[in-house]
N, C-alpha and C. Protein backbone atom coordinates (compact mmCIF):
# COMPACT_ATOMS: atom_id res chain seq x y z
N UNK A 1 0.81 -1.18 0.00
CA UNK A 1 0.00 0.00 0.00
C UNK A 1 0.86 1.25 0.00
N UNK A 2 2.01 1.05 1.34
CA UNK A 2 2.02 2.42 0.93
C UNK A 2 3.42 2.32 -0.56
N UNK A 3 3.71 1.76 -1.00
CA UNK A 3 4.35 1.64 -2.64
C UNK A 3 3.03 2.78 -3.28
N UNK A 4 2.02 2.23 -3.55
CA UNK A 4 1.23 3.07 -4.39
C UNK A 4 1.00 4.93 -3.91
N UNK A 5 1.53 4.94 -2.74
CA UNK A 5 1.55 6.66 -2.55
C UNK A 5 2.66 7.26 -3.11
N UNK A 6 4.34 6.32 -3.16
CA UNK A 6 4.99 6.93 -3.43
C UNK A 6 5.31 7.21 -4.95
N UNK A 7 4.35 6.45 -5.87
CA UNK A 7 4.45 6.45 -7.26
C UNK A 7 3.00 7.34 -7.86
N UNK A 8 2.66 8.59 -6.87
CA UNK A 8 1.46 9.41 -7.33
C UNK A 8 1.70 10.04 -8.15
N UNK A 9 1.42 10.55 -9.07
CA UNK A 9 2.11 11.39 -10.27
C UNK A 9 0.64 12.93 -10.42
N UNK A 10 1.54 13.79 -10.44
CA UNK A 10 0.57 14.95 -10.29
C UNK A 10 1.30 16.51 -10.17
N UNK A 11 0.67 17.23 -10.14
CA UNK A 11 1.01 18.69 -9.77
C UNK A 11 1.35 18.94 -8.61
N UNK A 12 2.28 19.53 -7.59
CA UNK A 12 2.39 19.85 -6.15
C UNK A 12 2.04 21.35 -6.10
N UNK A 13 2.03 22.04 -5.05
CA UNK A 13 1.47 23.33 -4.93
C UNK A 13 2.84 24.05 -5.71
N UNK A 14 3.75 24.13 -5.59
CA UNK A 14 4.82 24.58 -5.79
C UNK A 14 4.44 24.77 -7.35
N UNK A 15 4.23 23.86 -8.26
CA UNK A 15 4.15 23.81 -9.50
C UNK A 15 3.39 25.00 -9.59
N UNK A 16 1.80 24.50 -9.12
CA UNK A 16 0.44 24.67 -9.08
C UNK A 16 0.37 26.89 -8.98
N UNK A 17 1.24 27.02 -7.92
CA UNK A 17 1.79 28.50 -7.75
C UNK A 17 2.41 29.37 -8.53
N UNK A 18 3.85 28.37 -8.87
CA UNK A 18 4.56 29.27 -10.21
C UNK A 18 3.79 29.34 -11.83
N UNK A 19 2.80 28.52 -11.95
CA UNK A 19 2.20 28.57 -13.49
C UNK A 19 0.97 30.10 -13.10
N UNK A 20 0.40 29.47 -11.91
CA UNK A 20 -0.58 31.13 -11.45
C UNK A 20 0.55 32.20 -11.54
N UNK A 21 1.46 32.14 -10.98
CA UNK A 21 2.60 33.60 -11.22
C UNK A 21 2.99 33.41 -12.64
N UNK A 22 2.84 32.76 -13.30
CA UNK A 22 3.53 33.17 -15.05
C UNK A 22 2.00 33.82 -15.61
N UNK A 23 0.74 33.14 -15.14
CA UNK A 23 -0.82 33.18 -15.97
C UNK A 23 -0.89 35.14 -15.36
N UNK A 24 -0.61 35.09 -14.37
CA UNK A 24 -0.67 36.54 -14.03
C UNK A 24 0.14 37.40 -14.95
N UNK A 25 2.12 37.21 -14.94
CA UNK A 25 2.27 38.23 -15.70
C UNK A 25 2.22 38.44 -17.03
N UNK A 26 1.18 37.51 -17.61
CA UNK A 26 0.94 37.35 -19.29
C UNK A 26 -0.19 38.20 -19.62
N UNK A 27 -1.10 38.24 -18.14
CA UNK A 27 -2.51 38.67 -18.39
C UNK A 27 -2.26 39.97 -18.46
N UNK A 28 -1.27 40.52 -17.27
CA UNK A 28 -0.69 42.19 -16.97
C UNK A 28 -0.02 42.62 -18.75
N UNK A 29 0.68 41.76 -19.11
CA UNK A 29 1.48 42.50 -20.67
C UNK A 29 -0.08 42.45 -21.51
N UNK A 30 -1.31 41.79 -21.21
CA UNK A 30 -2.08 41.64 -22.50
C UNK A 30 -2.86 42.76 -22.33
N UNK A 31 -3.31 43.38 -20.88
CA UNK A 31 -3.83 44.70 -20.24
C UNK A 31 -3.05 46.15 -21.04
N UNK A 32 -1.87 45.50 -20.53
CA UNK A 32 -0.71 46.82 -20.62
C UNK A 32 -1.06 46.91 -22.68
N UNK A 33 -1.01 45.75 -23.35
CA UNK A 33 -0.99 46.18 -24.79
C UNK A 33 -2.61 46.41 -25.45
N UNK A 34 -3.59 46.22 -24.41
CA UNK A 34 -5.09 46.68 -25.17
C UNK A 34 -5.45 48.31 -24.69
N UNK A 35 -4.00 48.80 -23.86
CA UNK A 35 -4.54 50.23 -23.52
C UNK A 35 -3.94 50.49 -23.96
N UNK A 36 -2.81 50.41 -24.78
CA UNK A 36 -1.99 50.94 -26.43
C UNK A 36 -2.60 51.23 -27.69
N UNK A 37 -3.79 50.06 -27.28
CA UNK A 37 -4.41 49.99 -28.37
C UNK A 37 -6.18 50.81 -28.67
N UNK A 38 -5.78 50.80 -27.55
CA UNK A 38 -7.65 52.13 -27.16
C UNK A 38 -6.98 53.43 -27.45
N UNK A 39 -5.71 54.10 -27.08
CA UNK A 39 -5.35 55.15 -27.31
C UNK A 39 -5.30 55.17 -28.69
N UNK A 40 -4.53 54.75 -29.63
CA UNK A 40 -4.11 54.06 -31.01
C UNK A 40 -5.97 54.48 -31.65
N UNK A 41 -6.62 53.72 -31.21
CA UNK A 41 -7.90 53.53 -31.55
C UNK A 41 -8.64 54.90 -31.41
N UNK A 42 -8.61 55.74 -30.25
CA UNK A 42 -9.06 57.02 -30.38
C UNK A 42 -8.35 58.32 -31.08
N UNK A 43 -7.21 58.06 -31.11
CA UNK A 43 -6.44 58.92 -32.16
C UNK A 43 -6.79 58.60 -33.45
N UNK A 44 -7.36 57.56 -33.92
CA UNK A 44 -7.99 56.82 -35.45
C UNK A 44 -9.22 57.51 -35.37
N UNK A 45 -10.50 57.60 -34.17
CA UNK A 45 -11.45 58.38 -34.33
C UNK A 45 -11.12 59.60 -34.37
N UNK A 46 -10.03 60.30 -33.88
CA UNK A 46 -10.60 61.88 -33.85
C UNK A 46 -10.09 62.38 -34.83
N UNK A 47 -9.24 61.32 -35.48
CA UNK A 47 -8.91 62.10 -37.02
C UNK A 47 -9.41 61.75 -37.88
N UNK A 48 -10.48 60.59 -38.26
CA UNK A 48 -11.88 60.55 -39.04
C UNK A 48 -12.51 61.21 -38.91
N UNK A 49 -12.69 61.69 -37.97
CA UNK A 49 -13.76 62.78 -37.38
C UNK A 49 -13.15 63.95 -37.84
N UNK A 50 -12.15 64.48 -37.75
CA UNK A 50 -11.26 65.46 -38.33
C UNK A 50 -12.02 65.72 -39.67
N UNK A 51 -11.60 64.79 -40.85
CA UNK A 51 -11.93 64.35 -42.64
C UNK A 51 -12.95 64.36 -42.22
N UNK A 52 -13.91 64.36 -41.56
CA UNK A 52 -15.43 64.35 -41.63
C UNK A 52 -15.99 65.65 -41.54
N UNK A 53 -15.43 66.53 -40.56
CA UNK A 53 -15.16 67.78 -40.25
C UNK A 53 -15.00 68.83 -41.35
N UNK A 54 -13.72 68.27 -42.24
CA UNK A 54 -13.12 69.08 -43.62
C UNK A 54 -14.13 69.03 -44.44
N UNK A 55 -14.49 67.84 -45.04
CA UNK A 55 -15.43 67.41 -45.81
C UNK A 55 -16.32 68.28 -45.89
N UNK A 56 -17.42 68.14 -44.75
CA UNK A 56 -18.47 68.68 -44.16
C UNK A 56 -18.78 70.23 -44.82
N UNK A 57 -17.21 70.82 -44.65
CA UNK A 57 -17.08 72.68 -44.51
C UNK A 57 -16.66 72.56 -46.07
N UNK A 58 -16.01 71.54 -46.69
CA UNK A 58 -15.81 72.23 -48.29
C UNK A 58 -17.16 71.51 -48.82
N UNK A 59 -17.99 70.96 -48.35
CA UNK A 59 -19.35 71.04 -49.38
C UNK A 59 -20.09 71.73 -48.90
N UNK A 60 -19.98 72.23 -48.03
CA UNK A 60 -21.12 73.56 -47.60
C UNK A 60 -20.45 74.78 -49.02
N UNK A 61 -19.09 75.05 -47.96
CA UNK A 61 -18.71 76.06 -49.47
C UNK A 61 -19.08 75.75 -50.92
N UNK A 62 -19.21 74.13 -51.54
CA UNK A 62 -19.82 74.18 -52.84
C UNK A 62 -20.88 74.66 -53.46
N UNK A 63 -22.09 74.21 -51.98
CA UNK A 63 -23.34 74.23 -51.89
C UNK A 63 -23.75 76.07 -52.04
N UNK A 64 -23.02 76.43 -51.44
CA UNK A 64 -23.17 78.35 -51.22
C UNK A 64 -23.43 78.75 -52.58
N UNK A 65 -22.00 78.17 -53.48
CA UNK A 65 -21.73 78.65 -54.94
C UNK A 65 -20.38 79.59 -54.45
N UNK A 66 -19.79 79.41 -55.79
CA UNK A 66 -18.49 80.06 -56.00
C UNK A 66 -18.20 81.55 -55.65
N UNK A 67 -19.64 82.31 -55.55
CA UNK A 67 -19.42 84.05 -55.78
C UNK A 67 -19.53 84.15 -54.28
N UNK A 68 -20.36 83.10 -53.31
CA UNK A 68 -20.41 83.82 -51.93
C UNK A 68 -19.01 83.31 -51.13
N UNK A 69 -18.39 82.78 -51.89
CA UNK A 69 -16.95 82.66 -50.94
C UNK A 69 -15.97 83.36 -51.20
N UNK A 70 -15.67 84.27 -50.04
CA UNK A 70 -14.56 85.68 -49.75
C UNK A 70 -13.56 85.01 -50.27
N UNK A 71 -12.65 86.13 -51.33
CA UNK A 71 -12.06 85.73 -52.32
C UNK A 71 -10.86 87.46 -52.86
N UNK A 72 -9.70 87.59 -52.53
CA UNK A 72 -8.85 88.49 -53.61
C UNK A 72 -8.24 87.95 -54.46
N UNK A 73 -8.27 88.93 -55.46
CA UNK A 73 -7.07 88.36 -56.43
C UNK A 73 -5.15 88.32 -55.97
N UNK A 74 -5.17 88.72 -55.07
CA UNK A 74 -3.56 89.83 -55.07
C UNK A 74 -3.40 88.49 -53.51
N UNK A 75 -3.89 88.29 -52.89
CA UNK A 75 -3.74 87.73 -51.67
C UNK A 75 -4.59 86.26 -51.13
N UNK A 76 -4.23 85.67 -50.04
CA UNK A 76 -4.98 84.62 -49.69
C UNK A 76 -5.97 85.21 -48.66
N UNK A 77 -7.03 84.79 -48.60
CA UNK A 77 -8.23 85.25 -47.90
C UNK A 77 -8.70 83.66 -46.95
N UNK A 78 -8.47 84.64 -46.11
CA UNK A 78 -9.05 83.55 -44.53
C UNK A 78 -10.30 83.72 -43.98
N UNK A 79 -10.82 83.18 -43.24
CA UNK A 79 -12.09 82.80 -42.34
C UNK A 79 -12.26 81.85 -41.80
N UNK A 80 -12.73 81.76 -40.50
CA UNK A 80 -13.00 80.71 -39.47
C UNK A 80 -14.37 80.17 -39.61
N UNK A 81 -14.42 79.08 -39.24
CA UNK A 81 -15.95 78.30 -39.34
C UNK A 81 -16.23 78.13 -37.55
N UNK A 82 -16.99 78.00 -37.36
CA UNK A 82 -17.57 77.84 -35.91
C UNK A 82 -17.41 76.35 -35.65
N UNK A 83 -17.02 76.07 -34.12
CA UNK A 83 -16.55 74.80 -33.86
C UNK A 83 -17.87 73.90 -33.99
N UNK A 84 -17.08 72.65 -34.35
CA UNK A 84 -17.89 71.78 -35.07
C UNK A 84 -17.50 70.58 -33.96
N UNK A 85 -18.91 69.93 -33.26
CA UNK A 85 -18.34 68.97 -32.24
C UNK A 85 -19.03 67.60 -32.75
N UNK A 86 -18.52 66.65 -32.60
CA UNK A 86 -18.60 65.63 -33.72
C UNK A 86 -18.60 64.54 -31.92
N UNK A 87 -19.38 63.47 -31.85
CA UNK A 87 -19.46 62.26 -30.65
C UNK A 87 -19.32 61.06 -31.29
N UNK A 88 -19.38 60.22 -30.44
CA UNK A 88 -19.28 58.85 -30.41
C UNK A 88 -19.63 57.66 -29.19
N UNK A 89 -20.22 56.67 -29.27
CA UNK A 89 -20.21 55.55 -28.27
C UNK A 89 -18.80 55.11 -27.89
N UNK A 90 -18.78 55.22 -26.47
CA UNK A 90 -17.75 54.41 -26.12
C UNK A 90 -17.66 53.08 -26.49
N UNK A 91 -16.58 51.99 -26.39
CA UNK A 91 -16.80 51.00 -25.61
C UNK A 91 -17.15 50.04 -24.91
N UNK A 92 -16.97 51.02 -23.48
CA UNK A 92 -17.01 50.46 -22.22
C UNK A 92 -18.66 51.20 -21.83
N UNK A 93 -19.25 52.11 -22.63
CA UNK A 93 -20.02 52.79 -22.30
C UNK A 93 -19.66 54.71 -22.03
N UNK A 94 -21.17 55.34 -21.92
CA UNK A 94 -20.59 57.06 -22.10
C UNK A 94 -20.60 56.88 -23.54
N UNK A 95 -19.90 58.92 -23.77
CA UNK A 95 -19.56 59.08 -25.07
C UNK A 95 -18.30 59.69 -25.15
N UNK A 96 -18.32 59.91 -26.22
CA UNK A 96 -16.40 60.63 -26.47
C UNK A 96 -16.88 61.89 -27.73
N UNK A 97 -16.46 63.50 -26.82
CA UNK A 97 -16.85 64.18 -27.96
C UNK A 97 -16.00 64.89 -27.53
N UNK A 98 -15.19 65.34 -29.01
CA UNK A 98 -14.37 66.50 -29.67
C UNK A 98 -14.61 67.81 -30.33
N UNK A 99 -14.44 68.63 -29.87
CA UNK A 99 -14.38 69.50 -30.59
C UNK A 99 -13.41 70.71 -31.32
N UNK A 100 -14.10 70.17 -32.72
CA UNK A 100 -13.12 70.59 -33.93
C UNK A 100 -12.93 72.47 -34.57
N UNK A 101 -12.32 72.86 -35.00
CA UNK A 101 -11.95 74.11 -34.98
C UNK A 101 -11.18 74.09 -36.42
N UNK A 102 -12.17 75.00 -36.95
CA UNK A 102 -11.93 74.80 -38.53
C UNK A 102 -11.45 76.40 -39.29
N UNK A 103 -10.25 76.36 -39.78
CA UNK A 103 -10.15 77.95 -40.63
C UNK A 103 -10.09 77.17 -42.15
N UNK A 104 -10.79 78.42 -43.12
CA UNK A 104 -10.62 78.10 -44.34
C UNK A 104 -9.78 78.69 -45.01
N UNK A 105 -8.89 78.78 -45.90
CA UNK A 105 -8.20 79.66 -46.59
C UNK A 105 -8.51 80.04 -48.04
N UNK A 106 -8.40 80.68 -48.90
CA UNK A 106 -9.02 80.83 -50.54
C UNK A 106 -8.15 81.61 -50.66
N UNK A 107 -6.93 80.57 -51.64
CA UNK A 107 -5.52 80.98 -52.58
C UNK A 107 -6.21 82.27 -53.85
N UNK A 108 -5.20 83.27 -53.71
CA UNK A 108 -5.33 84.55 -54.28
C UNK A 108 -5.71 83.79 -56.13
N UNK A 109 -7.04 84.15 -56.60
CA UNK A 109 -7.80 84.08 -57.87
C UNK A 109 -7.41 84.16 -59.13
N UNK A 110 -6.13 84.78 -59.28
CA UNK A 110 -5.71 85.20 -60.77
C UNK A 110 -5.37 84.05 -61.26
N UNK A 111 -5.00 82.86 -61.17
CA UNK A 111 -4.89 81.78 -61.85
C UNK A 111 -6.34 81.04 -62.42
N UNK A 112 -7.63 81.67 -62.05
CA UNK A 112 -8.76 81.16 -62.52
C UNK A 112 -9.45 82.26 -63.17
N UNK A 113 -9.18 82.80 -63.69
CA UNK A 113 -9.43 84.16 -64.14
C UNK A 113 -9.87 84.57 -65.62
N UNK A 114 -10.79 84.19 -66.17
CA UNK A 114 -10.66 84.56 -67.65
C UNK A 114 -11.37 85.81 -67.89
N UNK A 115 -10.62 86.05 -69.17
CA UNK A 115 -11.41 87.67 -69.84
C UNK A 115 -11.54 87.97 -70.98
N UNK A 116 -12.97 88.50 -71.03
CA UNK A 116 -13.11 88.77 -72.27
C UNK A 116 -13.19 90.36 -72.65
N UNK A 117 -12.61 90.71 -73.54
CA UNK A 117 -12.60 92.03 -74.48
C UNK A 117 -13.70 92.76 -75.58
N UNK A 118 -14.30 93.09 -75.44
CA UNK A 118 -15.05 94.02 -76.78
C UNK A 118 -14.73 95.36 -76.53
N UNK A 119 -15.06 96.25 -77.69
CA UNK A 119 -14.91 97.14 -77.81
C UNK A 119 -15.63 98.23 -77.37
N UNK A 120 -16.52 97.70 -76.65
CA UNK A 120 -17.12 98.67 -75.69
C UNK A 120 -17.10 97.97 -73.58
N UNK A 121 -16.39 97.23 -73.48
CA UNK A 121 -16.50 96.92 -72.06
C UNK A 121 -15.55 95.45 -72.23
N UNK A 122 -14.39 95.70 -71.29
CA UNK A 122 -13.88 94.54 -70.53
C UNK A 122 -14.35 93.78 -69.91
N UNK A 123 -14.41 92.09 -69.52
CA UNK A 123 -15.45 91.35 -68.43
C UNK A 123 -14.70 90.73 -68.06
N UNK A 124 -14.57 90.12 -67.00
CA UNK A 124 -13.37 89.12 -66.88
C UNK A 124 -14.49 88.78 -65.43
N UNK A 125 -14.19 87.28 -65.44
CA UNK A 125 -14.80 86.02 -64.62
C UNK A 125 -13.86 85.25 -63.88
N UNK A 126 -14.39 84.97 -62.48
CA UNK A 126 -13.51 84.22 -61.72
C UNK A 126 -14.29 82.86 -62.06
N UNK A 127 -13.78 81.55 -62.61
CA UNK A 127 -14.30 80.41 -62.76
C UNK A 127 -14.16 79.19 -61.67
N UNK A 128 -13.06 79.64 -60.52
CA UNK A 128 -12.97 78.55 -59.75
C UNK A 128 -12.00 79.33 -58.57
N UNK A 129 -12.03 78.36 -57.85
CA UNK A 129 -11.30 78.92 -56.17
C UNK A 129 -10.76 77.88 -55.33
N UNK A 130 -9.77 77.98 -55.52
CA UNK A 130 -8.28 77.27 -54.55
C UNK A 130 -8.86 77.43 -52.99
N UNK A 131 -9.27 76.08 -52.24
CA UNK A 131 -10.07 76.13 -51.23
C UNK A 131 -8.90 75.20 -50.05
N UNK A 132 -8.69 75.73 -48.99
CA UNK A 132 -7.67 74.89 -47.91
C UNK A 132 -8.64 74.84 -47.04
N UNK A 133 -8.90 74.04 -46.31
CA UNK A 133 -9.60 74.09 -44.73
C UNK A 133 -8.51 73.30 -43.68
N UNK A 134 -8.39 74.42 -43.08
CA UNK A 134 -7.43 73.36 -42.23
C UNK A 134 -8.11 73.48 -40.52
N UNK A 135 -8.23 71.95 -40.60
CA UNK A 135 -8.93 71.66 -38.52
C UNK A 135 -8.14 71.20 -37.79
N UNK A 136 -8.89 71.13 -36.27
CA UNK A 136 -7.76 71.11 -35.34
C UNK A 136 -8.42 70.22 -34.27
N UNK A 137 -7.80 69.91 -33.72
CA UNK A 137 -8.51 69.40 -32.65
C UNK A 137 -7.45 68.92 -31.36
N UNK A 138 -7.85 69.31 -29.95
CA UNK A 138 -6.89 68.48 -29.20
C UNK A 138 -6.95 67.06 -28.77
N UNK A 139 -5.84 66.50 -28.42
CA UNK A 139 -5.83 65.15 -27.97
C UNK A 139 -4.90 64.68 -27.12
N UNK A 140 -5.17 64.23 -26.12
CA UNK A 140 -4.37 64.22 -24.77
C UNK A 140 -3.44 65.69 -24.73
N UNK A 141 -3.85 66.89 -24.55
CA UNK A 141 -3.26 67.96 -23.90
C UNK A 141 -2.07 68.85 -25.50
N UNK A 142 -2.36 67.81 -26.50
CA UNK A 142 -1.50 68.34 -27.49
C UNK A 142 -2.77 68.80 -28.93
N UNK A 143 -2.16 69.28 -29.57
CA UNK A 143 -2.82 69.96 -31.00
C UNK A 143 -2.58 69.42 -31.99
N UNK A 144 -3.73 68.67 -32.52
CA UNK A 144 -3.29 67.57 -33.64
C UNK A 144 -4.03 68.57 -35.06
N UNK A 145 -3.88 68.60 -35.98
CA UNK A 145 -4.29 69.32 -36.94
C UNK A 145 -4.37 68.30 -38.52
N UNK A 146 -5.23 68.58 -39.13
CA UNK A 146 -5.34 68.15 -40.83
C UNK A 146 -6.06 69.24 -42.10
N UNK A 147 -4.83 69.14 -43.23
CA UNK A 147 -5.44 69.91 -44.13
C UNK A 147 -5.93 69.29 -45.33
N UNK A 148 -7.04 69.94 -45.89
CA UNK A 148 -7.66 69.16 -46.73
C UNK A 148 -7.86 70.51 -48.35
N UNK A 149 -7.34 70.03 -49.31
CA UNK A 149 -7.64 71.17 -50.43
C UNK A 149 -8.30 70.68 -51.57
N UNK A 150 -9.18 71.67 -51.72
CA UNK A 150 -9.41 71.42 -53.04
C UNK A 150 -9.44 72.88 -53.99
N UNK A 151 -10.08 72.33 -55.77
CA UNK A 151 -10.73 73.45 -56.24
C UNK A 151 -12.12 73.49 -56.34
N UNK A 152 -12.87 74.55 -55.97
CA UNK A 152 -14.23 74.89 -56.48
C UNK A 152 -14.14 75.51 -57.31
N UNK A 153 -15.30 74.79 -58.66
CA UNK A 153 -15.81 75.20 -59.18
C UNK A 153 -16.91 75.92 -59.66
């Protein structure tokens, strides 16, 4: 009888302890790399949200038409758009909202410029407009920014 105790084959606590201390610090590195990856992940939303932002403000400007957007020939012409706050579902639950801060710029006109001549009156037409919007937004305590250009026609 006792032959068969000394041939038990099994786990002892000792084992049983050090595999719980390895299962622990695997679980801590897999913690430590999914909050790399939520940050990672919200810096991906707030700069979609950003392009969603740009977007948004150069089809409004399409929508206006070409003549109501402030425009020189000789210089670049600026204007601010009113902050634009854009949300989202968390997660874990809650929401997550940013808010975006948009200037437009409109590159000086003489490159879109045609004219016509008769002999009783000069005309000359602006046909299109060099459009920048550039937004902003913060993220963790810093100023992340994107520019987006086009031409209107």
């Amino acid at each position: 009888m006792a032959k068969n105790f000394n041939n038990k084959k099994g786990f002892g606590i000792v084992e049983v302890l050090i595999a719980a201390a390895v299962l622990g610090f695997m679980y801590m590195a897999v913690l430590n790399l999914q909050k790399g990856n939520r940050e990672a992940l919200l810096r991906i939303r707030g700069r979609d949200g950003a392009v969603e932002v740009a977007q948004q403000v150069l089809d409004s400007l399409k929508t206006v038409g070409l003549a109501a957007i402030p425009s020189c020939t000789a210089k670049d012409t600026s204007f601010d758009v009113p902050v634009i706050l854009r949300s989202w579902d968390r997660g874990l639950g809650g929401t997550s909202t940013i808010a975006y801060s948009s200037k437009v710029t409109v590159a000086p006109t003489n490159d879109y410029v045609t004219s016509n001549e008769s002999q009783y009156e000069k005309v000359s037409h602006v046909y299109a407009k060099q459009v920048n919007v550039a937004v902003s937004w913060n993220f963790k305590g810093s100023l992340q920014s994107i520019n987006v250009s086009t031409v209107i026609r």
